[in-house]
Protein backbone atom coordinates (compact mmCIF):
# COMPACT_ATOMS: atom_id res chain seq x y z
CA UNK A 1 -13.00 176.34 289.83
CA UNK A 2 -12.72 178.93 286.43
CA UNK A 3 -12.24 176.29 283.54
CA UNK A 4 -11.83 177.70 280.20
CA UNK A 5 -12.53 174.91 277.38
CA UNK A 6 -11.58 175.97 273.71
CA UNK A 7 -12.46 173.90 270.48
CA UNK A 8 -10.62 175.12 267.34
CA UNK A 9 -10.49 174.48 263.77
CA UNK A 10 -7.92 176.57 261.03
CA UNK A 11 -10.75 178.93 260.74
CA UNK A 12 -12.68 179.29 264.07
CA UNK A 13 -12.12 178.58 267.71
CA UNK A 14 -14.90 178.32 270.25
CA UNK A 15 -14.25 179.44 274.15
CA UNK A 16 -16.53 178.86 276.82
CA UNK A 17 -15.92 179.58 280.10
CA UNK A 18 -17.27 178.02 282.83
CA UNK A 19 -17.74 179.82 286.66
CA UNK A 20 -20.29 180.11 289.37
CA UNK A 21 -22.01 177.60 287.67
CA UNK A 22 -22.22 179.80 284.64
CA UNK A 23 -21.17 179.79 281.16
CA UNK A 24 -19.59 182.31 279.11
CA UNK A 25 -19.37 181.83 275.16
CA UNK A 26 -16.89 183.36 272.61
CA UNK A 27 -15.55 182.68 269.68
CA UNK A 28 -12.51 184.25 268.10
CA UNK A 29 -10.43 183.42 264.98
CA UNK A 30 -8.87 179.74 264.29
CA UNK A 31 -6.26 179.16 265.90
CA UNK A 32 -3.94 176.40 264.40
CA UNK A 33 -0.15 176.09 265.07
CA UNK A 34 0.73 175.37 261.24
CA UNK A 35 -0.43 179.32 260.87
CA UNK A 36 0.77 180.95 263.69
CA UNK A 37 3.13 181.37 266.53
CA UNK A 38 2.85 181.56 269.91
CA UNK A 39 2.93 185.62 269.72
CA UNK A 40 0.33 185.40 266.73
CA UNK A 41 -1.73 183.19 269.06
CA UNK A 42 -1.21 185.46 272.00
CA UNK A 43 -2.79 188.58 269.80
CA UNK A 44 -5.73 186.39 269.01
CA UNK A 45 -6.18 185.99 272.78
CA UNK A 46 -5.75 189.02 273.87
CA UNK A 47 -7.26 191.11 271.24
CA UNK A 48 -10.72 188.78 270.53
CA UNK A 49 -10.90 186.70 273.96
CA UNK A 50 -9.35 188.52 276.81
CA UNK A 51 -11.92 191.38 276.35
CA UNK A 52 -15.02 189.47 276.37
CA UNK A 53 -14.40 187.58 279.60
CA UNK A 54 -13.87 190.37 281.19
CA UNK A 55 -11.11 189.88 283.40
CA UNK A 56 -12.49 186.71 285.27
CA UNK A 57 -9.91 184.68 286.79
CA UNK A 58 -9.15 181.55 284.84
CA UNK A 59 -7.32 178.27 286.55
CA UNK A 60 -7.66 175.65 284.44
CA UNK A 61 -7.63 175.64 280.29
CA UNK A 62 -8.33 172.92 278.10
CA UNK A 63 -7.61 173.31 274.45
CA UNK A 64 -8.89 171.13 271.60
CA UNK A 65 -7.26 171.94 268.26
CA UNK A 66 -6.14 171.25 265.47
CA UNK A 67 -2.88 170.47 264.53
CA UNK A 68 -2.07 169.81 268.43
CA UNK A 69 -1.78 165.96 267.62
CA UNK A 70 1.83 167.10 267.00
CA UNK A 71 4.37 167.47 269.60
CA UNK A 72 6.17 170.72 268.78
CA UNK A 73 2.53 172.32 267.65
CA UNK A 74 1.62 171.33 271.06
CA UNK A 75 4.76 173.59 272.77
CA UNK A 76 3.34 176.85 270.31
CA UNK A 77 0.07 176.47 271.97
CA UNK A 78 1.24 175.59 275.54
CA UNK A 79 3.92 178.90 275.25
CA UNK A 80 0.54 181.19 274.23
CA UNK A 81 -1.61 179.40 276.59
CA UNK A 82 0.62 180.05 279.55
CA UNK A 83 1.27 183.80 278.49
CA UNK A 84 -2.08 184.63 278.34
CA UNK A 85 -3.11 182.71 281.63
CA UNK A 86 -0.66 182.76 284.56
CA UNK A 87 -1.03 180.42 287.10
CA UNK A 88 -3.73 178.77 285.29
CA UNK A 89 -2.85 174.83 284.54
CA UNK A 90 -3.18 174.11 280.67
CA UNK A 91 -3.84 171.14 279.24
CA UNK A 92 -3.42 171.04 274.87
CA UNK A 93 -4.67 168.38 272.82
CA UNK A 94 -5.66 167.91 269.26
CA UNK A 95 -9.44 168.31 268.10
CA UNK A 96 -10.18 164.49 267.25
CA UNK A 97 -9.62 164.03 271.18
CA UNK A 98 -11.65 166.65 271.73
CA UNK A 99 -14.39 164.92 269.67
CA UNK A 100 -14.29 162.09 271.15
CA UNK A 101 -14.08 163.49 274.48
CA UNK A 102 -17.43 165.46 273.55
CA UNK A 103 -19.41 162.14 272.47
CA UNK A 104 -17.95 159.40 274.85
CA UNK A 105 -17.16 161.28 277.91
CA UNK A 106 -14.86 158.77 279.97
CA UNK A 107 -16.73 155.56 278.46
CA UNK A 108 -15.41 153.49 275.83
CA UNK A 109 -17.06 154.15 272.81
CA UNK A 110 -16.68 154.52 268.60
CA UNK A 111 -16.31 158.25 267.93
CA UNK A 112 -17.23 159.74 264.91
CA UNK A 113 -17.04 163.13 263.26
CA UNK A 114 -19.05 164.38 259.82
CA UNK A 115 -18.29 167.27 259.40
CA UNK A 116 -16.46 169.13 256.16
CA UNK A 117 -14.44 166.05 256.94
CA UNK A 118 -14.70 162.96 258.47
CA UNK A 119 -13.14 160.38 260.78
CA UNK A 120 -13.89 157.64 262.77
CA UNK A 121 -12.20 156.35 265.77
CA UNK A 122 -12.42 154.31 269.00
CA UNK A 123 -12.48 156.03 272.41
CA UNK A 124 -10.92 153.01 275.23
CA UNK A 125 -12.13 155.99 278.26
CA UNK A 126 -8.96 157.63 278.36
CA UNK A 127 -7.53 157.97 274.70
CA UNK A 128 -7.79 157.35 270.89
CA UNK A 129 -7.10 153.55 270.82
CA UNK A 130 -7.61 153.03 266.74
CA UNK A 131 -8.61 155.36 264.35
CA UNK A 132 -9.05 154.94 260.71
CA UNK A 133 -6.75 156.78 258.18
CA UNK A 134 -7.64 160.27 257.08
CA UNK A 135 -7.31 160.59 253.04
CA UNK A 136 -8.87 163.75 252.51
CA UNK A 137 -11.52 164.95 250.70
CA UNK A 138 -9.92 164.40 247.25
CA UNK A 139 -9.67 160.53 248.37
CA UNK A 140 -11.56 160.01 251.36
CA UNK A 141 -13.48 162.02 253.75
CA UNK A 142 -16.67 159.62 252.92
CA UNK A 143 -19.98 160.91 254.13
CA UNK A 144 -18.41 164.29 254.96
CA UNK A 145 -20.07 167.56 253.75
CA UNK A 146 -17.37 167.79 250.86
CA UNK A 147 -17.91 164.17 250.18
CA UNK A 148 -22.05 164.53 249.55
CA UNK A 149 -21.55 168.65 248.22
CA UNK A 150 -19.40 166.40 245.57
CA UNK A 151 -22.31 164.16 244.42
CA UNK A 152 -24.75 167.18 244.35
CA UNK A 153 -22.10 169.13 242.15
CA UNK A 154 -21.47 165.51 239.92
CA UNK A 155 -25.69 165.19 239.50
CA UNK A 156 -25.41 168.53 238.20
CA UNK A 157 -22.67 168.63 236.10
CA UNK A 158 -23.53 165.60 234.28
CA UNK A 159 -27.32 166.73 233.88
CA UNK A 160 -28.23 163.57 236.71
CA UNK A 161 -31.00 165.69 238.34
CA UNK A 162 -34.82 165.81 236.92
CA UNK A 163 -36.17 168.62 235.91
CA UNK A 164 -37.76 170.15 239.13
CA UNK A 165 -34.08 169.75 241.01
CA UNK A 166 -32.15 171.43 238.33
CA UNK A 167 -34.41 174.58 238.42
CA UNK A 168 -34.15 174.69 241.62
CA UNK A 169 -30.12 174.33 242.15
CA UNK A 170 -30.22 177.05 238.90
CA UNK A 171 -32.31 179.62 240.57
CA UNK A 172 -30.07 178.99 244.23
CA UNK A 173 -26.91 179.11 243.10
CA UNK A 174 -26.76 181.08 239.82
CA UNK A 175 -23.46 179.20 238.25
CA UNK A 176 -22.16 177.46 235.92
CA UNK A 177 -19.80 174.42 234.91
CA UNK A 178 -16.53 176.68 234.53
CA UNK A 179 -17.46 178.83 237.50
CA UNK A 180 -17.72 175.36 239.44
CA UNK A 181 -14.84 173.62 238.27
CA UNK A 182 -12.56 177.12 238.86
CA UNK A 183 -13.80 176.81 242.14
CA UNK A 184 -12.93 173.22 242.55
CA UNK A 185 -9.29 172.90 241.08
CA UNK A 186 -8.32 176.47 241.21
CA UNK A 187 -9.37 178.68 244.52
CA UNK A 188 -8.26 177.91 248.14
CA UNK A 189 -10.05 175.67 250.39
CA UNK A 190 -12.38 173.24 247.47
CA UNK A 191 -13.46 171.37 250.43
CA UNK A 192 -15.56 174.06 251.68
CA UNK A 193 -16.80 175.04 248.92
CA UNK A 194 -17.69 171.52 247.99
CA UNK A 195 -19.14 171.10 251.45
CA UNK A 196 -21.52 174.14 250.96
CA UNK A 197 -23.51 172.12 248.45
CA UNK A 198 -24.87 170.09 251.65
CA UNK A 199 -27.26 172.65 252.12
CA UNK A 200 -28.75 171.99 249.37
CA UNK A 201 -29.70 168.43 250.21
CA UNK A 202 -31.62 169.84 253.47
CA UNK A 203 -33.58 171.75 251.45
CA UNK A 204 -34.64 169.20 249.42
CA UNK A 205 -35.22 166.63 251.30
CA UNK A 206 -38.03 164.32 249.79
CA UNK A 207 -37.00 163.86 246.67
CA UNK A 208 -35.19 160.73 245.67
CA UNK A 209 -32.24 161.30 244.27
CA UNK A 210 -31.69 164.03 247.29
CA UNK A 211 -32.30 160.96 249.61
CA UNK A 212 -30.01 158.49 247.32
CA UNK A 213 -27.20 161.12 247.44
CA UNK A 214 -27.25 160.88 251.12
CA UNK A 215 -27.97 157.49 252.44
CA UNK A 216 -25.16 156.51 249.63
CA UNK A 217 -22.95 158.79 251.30
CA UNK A 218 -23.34 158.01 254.62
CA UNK A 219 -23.43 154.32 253.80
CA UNK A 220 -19.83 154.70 251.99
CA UNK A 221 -18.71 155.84 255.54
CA UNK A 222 -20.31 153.24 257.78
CA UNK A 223 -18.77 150.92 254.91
CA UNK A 224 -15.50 152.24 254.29
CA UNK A 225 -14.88 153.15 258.45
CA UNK A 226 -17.12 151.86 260.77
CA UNK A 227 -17.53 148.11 259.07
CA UNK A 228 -13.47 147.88 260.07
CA UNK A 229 -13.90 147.84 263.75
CA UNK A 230 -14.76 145.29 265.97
CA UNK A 231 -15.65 147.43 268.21
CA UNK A 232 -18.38 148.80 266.18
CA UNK A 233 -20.69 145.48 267.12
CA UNK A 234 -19.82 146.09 271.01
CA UNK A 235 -20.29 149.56 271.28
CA UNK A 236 -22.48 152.63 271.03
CA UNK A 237 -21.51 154.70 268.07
CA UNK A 238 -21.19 158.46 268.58
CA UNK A 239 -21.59 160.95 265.98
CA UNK A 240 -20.46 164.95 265.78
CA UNK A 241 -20.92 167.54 263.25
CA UNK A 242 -23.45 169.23 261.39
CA UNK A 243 -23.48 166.97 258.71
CA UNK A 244 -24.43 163.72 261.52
CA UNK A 245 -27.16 166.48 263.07
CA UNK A 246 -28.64 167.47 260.05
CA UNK A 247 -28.96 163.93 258.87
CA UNK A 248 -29.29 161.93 261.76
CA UNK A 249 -32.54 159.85 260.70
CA UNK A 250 -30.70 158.27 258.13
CA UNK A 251 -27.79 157.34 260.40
CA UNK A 252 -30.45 155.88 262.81
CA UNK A 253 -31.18 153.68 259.54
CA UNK A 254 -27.85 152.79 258.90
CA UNK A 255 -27.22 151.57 262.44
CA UNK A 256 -29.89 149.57 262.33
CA UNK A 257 -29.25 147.82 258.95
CA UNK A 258 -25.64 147.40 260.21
CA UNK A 259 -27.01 146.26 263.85
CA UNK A 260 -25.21 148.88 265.34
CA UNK A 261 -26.03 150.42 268.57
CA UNK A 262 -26.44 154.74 267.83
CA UNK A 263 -25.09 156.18 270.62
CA UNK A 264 -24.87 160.24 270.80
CA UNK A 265 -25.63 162.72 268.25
CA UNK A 266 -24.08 166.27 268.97
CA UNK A 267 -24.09 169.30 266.01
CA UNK A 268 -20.68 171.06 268.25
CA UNK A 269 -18.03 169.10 270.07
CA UNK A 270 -18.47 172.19 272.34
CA UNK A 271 -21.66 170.78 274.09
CA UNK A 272 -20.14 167.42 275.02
CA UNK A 273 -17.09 169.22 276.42
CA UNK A 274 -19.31 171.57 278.55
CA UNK A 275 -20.81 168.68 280.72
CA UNK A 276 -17.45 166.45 280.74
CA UNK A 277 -15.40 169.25 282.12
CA UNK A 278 -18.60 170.00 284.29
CA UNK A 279 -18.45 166.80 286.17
């Protein structure tokens, strides 16, 4: 059976098709209901997707996006979905399902996502049981990329780092405080931008203040999230997104101070999806 699995953000969806025991990869635009329609959706598909796959028959689709946790968003995607695949069953649910689909499969489990945001949840097998409340990255989003790109920009900005760090963030990023703080509280999308500044902590790994920026981080999430289940004592914790890839020997640190048992680490919901929709 053709099964076509998408995972899509505002900015960027990922397809993969899987048939004959193969796999076919492309990724088009995001595709989020709150921006288009189910015509605007059903250009995307048909002018970036249809193309690559080449005409292979598809019967089943399962889309993970966001936006799809609500109802009517759902009916957009469905409408495009069904357009653009006759025949095929579709199936349209929102990306933190997806997530937690990727990392738990059909096992109970705590799901977690560090991304540009962040979110923690628990996974009973079959759906999203508890999950803690999303603030944003103005008031939340703790151990996200925007949340530690925020403490590299505040070390900065109030002349925290030592000498050696501040020539180095000088001679990457060539900026300055009103340059920042336009980009911040003026221009679209701050989060990203603030999550950008991650990269800079994997370059510098080492150095102590790099590593205090990110252990306090990630311990404000396992704190402020993970500390609030009960669940989180009984079960393997799951983590997705670059920011739990990129930094997964400190998470292995905090689940052991915390006694918690570290369950998968995955950079791309994509991957998980791939072998549950395999099986």
């Amino acid at each position: 059976m053709n099964i076509l699995i998408a995972d899509s953000g505002a900015t960027k969806c990922e397809w993969c098709l899987l048939y004959d025991g193969k796999k076919k990869k492309v990724d088009t635009q995001g595709i989020s209901p709150y921006f288009l329609d189910a015509a605007g959706i059903g250009q995307v598909i048909s002018r970036e997707l249809l193309p690559a796959l080449k005409k292979a028959p598809v019967e089943q689709v399962y889309f993970y996006g966001t936006g799809c946790a609500n109802p009517d968003n759902r009916k957009i995607v469905q409408k495009a979905l069904r357009g653009a695949f006759p025949g095929a069953s579709t199936h349209v649910t929102h990306d933190l399902m997806g997530a937690a689909i990727a990392v738990c499969g059909s096992s109970k489990g705590m799901a977690c996502n560090l991304g540009t945001g962040s979110f923690a949840c628990y996974f009973d097998g079959r759906k999203i049981a508890k999950s803690s409340p999303g603030l944003g990255y103005v008031l939340g989003d703790e151990g996200s990329g925007a949340y530690l790109g925020r403490k590299v920009l505040q070390y900065y900005l109030y002349d925290t780092f030592d000498e050696e760090l501040r020539y180095k963030f000088d001679a990457k990023y060539v900026t300055n405080r009103k340059e920042i703080l336009e980009n911040v509280y003026k221009k679209p999308l701050p989060n990203r931008y603030l999550a950008s500044f991650t990269l800079f902590l994997v370059e510098n790994r080492g150095h102590y203040m790099i590593e205090n920026i990110i252990e306090d981080g990630l311990n404000d999430f396992f704190f402020n999230h993970l500390c609030k289940y009960r669940e989180s004592w009984k079960l393997p914790i799951h983590f997705v997104g670059g920011v739990a890839y990129g930094f997964k020997d400190v998470i292995r640190e905090l689940c052991n101070t915390y006694e918690f048992e570290m369950g998968h680490v995955l950079r791309k919901p994509m991957d998980g999806l791939i072998k549950y929709h395999q099986q």
